[in-house]
Structures are given as structure tokens and as C-alpha cells.
ModelCIF file with pLDDT and N, C-alpha, C, O atoms, coordinates in Angstrom:
data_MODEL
#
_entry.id   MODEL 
#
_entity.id                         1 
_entity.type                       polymer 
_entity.pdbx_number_of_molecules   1 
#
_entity_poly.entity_id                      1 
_entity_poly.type                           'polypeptide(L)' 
_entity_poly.nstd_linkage                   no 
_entity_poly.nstd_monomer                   no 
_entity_poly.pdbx_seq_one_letter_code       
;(UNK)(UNK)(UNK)(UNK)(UNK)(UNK)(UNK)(UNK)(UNK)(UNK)(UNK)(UNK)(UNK)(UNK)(UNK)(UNK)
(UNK)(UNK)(UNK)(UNK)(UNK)(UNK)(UNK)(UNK)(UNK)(UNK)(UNK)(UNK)(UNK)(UNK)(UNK)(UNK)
(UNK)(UNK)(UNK)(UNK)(UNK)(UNK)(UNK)(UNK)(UNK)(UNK)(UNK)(UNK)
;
_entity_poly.pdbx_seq_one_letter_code_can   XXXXXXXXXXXXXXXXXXXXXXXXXXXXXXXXXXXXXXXXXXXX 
_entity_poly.pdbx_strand_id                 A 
#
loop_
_entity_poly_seq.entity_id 
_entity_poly_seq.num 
_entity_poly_seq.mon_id 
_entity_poly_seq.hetero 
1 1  UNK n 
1 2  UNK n 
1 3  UNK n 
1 4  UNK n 
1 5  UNK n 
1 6  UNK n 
1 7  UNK n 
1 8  UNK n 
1 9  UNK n 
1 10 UNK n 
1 11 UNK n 
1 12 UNK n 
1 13 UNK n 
1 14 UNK n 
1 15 UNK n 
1 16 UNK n 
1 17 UNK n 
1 18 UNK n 
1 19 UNK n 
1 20 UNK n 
1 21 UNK n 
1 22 UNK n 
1 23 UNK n 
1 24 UNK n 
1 25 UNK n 
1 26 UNK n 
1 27 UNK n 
1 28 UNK n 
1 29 UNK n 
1 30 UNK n 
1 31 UNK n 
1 32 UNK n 
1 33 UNK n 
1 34 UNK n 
1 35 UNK n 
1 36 UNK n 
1 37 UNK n 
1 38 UNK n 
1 39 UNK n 
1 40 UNK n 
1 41 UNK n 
1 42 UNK n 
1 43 UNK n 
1 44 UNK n 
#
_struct_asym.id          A 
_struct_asym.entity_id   1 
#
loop_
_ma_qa_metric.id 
_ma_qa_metric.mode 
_ma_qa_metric.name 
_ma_qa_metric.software_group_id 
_ma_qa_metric.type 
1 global pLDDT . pLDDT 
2 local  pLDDT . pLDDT 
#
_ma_qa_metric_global.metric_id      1 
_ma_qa_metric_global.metric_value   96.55 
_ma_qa_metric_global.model_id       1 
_ma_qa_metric_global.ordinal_id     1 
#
loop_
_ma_qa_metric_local.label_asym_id 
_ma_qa_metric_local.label_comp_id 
_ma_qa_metric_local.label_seq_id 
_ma_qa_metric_local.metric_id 
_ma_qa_metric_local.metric_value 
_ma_qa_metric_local.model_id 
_ma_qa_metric_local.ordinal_id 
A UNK 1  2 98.00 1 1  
A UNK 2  2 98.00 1 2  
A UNK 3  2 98.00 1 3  
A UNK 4  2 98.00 1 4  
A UNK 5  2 97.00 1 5  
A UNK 6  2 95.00 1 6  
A UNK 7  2 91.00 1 7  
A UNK 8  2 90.00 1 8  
A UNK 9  2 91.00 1 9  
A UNK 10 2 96.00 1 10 
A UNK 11 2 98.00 1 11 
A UNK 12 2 98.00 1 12 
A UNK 13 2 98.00 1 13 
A UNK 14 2 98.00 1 14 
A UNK 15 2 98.00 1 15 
A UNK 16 2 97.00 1 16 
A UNK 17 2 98.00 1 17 
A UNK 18 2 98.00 1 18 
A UNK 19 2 97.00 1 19 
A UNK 20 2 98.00 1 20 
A UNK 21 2 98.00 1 21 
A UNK 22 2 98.00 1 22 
A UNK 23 2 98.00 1 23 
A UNK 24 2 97.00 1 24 
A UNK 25 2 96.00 1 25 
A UNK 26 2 94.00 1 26 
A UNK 27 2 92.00 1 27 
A UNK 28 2 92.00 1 28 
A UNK 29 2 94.00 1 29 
A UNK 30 2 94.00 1 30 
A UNK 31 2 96.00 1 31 
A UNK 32 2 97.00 1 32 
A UNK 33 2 98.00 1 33 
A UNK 34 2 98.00 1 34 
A UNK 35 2 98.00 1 35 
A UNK 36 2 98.00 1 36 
A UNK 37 2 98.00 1 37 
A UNK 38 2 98.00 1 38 
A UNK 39 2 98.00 1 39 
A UNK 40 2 98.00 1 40 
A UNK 41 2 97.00 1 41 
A UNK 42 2 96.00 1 42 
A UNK 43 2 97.00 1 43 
A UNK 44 2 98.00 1 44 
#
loop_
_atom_site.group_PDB 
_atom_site.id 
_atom_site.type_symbol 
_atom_site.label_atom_id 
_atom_site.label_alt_id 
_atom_site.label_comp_id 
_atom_site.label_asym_id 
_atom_site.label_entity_id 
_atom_site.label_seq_id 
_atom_site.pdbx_PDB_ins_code 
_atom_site.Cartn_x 
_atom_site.Cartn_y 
_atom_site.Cartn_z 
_atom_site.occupancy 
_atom_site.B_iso_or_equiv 
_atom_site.pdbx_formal_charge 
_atom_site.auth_seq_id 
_atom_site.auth_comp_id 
_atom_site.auth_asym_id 
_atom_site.auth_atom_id 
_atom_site.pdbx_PDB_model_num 
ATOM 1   N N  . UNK A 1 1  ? 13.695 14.824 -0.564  1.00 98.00 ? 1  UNK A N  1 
ATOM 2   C CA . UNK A 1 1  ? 14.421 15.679 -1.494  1.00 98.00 ? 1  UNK A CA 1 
ATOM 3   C C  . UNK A 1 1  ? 14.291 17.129 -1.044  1.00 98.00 ? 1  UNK A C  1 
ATOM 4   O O  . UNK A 1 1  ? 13.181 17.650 -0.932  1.00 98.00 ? 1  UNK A O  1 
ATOM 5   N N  . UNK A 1 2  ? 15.502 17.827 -0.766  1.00 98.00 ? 2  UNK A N  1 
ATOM 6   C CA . UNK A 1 2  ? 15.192 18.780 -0.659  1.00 98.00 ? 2  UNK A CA 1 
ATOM 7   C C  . UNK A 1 2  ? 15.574 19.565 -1.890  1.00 98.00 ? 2  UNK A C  1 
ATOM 8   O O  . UNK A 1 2  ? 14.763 20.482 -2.013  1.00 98.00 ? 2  UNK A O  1 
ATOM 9   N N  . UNK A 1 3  ? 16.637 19.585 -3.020  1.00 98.00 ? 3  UNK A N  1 
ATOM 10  C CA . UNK A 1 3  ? 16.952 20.812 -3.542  1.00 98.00 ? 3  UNK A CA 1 
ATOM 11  C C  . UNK A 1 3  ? 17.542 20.063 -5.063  1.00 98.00 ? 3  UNK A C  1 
ATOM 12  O O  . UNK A 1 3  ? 18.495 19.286 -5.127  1.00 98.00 ? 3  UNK A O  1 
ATOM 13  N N  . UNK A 1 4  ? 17.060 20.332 -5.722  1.00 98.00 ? 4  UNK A N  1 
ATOM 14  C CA . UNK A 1 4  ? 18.199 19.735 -7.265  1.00 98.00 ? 4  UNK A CA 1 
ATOM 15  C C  . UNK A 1 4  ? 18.132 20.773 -8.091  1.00 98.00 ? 4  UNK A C  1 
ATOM 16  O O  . UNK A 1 4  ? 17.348 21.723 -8.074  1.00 98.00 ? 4  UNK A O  1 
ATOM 17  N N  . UNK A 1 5  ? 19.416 20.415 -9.155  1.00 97.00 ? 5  UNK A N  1 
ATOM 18  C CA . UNK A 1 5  ? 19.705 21.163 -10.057 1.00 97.00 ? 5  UNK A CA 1 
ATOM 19  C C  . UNK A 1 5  ? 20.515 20.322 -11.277 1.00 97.00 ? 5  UNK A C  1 
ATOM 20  O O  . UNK A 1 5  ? 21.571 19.690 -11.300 1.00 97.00 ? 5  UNK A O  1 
ATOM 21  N N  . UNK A 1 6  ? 19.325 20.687 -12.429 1.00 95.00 ? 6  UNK A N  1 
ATOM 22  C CA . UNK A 1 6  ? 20.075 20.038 -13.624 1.00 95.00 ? 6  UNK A CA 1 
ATOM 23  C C  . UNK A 1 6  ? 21.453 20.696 -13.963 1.00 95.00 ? 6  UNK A C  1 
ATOM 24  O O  . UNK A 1 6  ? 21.884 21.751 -13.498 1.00 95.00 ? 6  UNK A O  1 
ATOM 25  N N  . UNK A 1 7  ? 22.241 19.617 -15.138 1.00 91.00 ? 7  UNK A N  1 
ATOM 26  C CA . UNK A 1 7  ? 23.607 20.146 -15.638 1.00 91.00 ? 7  UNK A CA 1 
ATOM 27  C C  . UNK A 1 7  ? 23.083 21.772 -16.160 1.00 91.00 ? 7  UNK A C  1 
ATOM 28  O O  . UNK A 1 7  ? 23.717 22.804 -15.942 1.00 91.00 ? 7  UNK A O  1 
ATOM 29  N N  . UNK A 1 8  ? 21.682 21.668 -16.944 1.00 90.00 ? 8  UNK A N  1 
ATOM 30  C CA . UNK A 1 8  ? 21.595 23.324 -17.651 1.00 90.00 ? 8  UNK A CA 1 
ATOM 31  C C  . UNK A 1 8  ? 21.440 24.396 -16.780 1.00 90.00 ? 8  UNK A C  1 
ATOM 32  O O  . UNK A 1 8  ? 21.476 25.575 -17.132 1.00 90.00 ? 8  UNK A O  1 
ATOM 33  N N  . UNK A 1 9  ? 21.206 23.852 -15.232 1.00 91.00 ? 9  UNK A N  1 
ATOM 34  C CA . UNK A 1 9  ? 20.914 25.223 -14.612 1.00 91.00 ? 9  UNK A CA 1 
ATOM 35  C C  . UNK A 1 9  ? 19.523 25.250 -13.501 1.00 91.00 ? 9  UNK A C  1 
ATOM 36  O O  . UNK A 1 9  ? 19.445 25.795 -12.400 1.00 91.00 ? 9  UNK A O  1 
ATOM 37  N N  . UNK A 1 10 ? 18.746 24.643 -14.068 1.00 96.00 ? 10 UNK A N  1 
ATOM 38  C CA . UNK A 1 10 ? 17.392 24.287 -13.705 1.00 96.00 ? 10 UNK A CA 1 
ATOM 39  C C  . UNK A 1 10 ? 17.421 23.910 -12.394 1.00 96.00 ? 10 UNK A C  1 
ATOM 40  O O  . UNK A 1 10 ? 18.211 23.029 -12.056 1.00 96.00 ? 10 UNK A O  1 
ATOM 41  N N  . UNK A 1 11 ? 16.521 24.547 -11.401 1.00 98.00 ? 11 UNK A N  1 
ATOM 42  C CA . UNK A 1 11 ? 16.528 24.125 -9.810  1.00 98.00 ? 11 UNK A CA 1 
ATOM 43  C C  . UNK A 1 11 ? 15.208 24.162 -9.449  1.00 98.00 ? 11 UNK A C  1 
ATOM 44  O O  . UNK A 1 11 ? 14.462 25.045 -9.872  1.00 98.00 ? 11 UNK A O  1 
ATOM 45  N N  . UNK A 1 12 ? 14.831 23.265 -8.685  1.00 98.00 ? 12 UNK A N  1 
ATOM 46  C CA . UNK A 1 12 ? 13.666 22.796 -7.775  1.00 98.00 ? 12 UNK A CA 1 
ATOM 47  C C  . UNK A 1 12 ? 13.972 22.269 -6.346  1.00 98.00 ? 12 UNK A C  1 
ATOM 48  O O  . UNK A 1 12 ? 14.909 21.519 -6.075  1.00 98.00 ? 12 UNK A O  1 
ATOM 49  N N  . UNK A 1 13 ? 12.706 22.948 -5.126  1.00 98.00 ? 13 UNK A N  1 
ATOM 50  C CA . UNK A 1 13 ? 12.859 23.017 -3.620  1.00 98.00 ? 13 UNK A CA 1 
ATOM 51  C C  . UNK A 1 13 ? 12.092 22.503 -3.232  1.00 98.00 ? 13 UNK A C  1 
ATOM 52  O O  . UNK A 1 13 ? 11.005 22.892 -3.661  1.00 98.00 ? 13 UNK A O  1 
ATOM 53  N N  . UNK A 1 14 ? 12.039 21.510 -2.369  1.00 98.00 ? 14 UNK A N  1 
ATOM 54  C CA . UNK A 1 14 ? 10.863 21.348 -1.432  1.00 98.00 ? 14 UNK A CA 1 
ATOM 55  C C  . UNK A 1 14 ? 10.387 22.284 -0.817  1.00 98.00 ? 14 UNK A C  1 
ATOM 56  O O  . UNK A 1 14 ? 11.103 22.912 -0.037  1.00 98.00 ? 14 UNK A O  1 
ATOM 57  N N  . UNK A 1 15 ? 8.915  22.654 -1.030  1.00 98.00 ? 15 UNK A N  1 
ATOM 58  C CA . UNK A 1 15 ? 8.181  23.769 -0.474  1.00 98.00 ? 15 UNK A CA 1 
ATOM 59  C C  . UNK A 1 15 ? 8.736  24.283 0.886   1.00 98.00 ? 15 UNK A C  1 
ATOM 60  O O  . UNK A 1 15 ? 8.880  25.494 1.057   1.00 98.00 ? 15 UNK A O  1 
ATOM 61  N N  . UNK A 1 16 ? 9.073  23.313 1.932   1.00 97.00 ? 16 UNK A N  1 
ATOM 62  C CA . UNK A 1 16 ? 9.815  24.048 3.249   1.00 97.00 ? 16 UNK A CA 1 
ATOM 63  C C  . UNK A 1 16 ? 11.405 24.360 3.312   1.00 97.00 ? 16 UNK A C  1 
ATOM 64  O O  . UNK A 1 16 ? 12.134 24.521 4.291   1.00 97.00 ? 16 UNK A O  1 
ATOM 65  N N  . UNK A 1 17 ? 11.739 24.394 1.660   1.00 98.00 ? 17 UNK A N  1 
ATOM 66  C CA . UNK A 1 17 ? 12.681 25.836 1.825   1.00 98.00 ? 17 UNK A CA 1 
ATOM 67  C C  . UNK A 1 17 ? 12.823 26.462 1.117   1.00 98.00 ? 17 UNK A C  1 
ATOM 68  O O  . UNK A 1 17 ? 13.906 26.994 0.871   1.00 98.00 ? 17 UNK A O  1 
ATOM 69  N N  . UNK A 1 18 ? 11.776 26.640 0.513   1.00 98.00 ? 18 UNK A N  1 
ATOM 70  C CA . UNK A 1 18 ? 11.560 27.829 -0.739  1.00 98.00 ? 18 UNK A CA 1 
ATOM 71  C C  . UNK A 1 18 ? 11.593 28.995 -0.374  1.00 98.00 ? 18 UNK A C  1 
ATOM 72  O O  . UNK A 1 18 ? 10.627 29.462 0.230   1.00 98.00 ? 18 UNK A O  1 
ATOM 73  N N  . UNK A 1 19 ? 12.625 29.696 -0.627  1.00 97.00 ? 19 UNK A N  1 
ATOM 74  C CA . UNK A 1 19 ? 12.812 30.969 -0.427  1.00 97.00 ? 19 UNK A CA 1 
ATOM 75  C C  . UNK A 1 19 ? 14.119 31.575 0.623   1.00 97.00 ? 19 UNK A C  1 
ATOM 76  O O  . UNK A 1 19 ? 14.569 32.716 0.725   1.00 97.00 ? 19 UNK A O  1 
ATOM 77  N N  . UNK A 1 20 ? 14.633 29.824 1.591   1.00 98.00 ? 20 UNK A N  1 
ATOM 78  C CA . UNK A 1 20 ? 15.119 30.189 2.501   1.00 98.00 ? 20 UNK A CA 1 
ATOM 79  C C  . UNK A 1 20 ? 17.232 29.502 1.814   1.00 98.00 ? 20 UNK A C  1 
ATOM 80  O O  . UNK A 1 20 ? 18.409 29.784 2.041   1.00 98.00 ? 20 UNK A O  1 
ATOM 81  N N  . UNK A 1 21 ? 16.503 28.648 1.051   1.00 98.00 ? 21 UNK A N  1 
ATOM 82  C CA . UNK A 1 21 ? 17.793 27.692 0.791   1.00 98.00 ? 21 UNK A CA 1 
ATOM 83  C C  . UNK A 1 21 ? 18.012 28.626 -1.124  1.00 98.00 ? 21 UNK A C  1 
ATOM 84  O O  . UNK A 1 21 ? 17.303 29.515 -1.596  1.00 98.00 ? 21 UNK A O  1 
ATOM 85  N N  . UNK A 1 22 ? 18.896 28.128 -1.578  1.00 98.00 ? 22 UNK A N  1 
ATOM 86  C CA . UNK A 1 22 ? 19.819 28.193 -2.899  1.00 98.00 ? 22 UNK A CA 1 
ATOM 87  C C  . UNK A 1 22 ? 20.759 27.087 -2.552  1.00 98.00 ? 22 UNK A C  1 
ATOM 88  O O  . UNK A 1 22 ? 21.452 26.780 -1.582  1.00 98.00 ? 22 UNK A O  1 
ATOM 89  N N  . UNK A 1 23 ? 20.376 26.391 -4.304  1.00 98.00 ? 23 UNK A N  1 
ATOM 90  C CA . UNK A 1 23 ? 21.148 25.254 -4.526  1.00 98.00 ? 23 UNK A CA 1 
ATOM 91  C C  . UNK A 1 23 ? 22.115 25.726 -5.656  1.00 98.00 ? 23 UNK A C  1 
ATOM 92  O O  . UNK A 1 23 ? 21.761 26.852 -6.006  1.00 98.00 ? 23 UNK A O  1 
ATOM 93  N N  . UNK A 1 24 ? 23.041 25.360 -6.258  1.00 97.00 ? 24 UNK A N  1 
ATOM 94  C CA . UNK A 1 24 ? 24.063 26.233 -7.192  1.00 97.00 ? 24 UNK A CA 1 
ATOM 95  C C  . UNK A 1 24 ? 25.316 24.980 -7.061  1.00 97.00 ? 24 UNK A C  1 
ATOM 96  O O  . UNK A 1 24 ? 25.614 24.260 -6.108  1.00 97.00 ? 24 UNK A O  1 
ATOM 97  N N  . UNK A 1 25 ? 25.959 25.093 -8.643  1.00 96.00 ? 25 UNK A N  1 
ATOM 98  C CA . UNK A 1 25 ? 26.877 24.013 -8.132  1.00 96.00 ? 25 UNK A CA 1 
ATOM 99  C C  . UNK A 1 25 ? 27.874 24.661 -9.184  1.00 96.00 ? 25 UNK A C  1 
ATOM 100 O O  . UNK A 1 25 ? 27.355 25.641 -9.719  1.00 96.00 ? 25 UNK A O  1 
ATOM 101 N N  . UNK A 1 26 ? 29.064 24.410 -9.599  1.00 94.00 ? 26 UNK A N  1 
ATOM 102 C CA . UNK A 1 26 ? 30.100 24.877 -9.767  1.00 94.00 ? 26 UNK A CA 1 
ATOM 103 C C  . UNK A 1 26 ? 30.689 23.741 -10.939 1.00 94.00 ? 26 UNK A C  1 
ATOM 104 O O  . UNK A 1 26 ? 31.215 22.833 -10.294 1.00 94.00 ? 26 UNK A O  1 
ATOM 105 N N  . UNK A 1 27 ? 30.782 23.491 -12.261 1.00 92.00 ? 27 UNK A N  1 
ATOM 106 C CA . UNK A 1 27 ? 30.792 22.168 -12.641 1.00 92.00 ? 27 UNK A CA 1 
ATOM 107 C C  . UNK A 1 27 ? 32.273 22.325 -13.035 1.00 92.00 ? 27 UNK A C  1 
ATOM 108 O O  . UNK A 1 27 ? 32.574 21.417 -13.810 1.00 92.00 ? 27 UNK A O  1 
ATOM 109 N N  . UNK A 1 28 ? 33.595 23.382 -12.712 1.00 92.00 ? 28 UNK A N  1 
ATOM 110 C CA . UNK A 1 28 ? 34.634 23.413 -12.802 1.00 92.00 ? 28 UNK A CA 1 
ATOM 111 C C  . UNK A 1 28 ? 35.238 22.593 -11.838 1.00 92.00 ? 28 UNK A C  1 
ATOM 112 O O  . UNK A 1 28 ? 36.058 21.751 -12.205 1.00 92.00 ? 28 UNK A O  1 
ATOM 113 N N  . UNK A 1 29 ? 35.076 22.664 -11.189 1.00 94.00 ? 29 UNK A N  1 
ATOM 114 C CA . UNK A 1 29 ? 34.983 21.985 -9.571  1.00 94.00 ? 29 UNK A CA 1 
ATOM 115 C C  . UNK A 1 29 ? 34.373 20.694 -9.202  1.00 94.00 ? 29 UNK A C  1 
ATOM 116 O O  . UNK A 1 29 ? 34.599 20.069 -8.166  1.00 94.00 ? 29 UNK A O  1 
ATOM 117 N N  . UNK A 1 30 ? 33.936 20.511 -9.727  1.00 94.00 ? 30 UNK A N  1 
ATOM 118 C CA . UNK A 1 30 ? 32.568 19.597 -9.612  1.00 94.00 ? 30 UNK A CA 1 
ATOM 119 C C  . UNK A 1 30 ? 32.168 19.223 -8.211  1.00 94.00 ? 30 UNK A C  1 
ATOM 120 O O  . UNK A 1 30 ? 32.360 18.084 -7.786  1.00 94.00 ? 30 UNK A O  1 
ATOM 121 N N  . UNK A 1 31 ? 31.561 20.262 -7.422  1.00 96.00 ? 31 UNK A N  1 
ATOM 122 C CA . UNK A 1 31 ? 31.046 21.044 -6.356  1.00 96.00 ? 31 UNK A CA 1 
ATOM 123 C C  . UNK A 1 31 ? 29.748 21.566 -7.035  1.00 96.00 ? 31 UNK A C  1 
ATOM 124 O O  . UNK A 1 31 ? 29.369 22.132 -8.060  1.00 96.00 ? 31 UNK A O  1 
ATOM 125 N N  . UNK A 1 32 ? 29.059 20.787 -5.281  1.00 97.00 ? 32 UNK A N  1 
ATOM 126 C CA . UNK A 1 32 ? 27.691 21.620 -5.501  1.00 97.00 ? 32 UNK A CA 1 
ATOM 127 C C  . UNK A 1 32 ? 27.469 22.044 -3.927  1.00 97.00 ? 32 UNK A C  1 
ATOM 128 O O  . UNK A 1 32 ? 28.035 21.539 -2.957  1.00 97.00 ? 32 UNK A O  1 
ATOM 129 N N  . UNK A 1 33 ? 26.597 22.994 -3.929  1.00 98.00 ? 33 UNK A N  1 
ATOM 130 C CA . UNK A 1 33 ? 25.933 23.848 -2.805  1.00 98.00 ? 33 UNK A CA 1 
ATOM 131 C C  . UNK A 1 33 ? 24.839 24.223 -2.574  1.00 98.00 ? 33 UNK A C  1 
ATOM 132 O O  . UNK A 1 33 ? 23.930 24.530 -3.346  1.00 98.00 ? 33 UNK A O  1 
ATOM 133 N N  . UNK A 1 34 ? 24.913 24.203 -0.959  1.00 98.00 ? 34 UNK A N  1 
ATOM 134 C CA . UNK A 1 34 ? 23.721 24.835 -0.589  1.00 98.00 ? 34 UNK A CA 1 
ATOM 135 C C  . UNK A 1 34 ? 23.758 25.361 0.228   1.00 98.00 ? 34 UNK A C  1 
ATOM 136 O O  . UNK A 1 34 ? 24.239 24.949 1.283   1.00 98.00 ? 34 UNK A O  1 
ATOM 137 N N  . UNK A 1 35 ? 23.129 26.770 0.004   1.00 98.00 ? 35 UNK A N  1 
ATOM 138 C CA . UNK A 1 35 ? 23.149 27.973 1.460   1.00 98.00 ? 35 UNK A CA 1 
ATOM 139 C C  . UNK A 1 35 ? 22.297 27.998 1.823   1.00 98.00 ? 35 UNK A C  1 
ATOM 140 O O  . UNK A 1 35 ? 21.278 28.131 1.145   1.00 98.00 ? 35 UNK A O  1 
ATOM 141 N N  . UNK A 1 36 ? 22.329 27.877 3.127   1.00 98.00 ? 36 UNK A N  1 
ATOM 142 C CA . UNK A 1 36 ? 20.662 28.116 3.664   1.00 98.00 ? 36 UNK A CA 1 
ATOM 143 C C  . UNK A 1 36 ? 20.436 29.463 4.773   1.00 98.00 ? 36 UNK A C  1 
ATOM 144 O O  . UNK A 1 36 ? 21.171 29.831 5.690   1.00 98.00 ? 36 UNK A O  1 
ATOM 145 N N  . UNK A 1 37 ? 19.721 29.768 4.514   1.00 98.00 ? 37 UNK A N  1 
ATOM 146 C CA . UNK A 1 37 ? 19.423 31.002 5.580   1.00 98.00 ? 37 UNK A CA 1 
ATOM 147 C C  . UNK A 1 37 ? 18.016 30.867 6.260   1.00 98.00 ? 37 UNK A C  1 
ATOM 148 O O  . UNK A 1 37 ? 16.967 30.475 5.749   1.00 98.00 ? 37 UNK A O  1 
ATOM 149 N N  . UNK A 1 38 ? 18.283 31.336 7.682   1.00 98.00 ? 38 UNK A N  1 
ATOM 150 C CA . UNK A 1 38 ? 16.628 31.540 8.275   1.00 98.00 ? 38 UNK A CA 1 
ATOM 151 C C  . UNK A 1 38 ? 16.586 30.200 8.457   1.00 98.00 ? 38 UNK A C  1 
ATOM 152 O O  . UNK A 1 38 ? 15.561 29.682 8.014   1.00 98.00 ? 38 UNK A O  1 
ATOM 153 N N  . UNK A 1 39 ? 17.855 29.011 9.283   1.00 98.00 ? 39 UNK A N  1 
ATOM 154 C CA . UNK A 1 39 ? 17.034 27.870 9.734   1.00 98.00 ? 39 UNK A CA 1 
ATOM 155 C C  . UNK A 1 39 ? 16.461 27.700 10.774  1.00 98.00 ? 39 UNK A C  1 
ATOM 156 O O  . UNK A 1 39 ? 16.718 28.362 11.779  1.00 98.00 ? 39 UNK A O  1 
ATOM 157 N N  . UNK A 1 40 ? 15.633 26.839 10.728  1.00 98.00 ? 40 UNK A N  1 
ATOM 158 C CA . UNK A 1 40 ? 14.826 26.678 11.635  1.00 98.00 ? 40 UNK A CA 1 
ATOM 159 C C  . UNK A 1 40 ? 14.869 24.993 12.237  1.00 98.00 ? 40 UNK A C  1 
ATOM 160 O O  . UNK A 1 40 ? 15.105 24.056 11.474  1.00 98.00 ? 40 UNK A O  1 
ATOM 161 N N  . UNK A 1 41 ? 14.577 24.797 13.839  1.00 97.00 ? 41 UNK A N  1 
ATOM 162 C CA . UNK A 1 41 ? 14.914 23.789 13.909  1.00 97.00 ? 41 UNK A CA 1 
ATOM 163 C C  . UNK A 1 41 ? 14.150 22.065 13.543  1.00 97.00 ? 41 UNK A C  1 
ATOM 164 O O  . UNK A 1 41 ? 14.426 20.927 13.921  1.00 97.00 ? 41 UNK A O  1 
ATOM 165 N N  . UNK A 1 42 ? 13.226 22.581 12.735  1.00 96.00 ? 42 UNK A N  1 
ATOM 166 C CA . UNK A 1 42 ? 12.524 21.323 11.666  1.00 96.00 ? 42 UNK A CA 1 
ATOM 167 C C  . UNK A 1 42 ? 13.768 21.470 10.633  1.00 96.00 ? 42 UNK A C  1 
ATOM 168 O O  . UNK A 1 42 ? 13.331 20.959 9.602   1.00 96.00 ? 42 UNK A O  1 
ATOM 169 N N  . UNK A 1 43 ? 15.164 21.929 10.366  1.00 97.00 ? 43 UNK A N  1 
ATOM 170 C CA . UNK A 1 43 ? 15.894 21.670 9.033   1.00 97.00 ? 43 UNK A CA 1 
ATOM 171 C C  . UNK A 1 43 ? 17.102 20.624 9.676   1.00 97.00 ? 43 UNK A C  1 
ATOM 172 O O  . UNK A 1 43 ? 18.022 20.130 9.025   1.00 97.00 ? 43 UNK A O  1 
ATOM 173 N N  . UNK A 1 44 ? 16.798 20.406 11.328  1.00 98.00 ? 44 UNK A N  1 
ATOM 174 C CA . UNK A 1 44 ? 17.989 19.476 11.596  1.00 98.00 ? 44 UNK A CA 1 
ATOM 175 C C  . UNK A 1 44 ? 17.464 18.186 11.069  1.00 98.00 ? 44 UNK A C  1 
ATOM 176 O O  . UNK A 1 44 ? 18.161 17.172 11.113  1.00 98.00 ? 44 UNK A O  1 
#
């Protein structure tokens, strides 16, 4: 697991990408995301 997010909003990371990833999802759309910045090649 790397990243979830309840319907209210609520998000939790696996410690190796805390700080580097954002999870966010869009429920108009019903699209979800994730940006990651600062990867490194342990995220392939």
C-alpha cells in the first residue's frame, strides 16, 4: 500500500513516501491521484 484516501478526505502513506507523494482524488470525476515528486529509483 502505498497511499489512500477516504470519501471524507482522510489520507495515509507508506513511510517511503511521506512527504514526497500526495494522494487527492476528485469525486466529480471520479478520478483519483497521485503526484509524486523526488523519485527515486526504489519507487519503480
Amino acid at each position: 500500500l502505498v497511499a489512500s484516501v477516504t470519501s471524507g478526505g482522510s489520507t495515509n502513506y507508506a513511510d517511503s513516501v511521506k512527504g514526497r507523494f500526495t494522494i487527492s482524488r476528485d469525486n466529480a470525476k471520479n478520478t483519483m491521484y497521485l503526484q509524486m515528486n523526488s523519485l527515486k529509483p526504489g519507487d519503480t
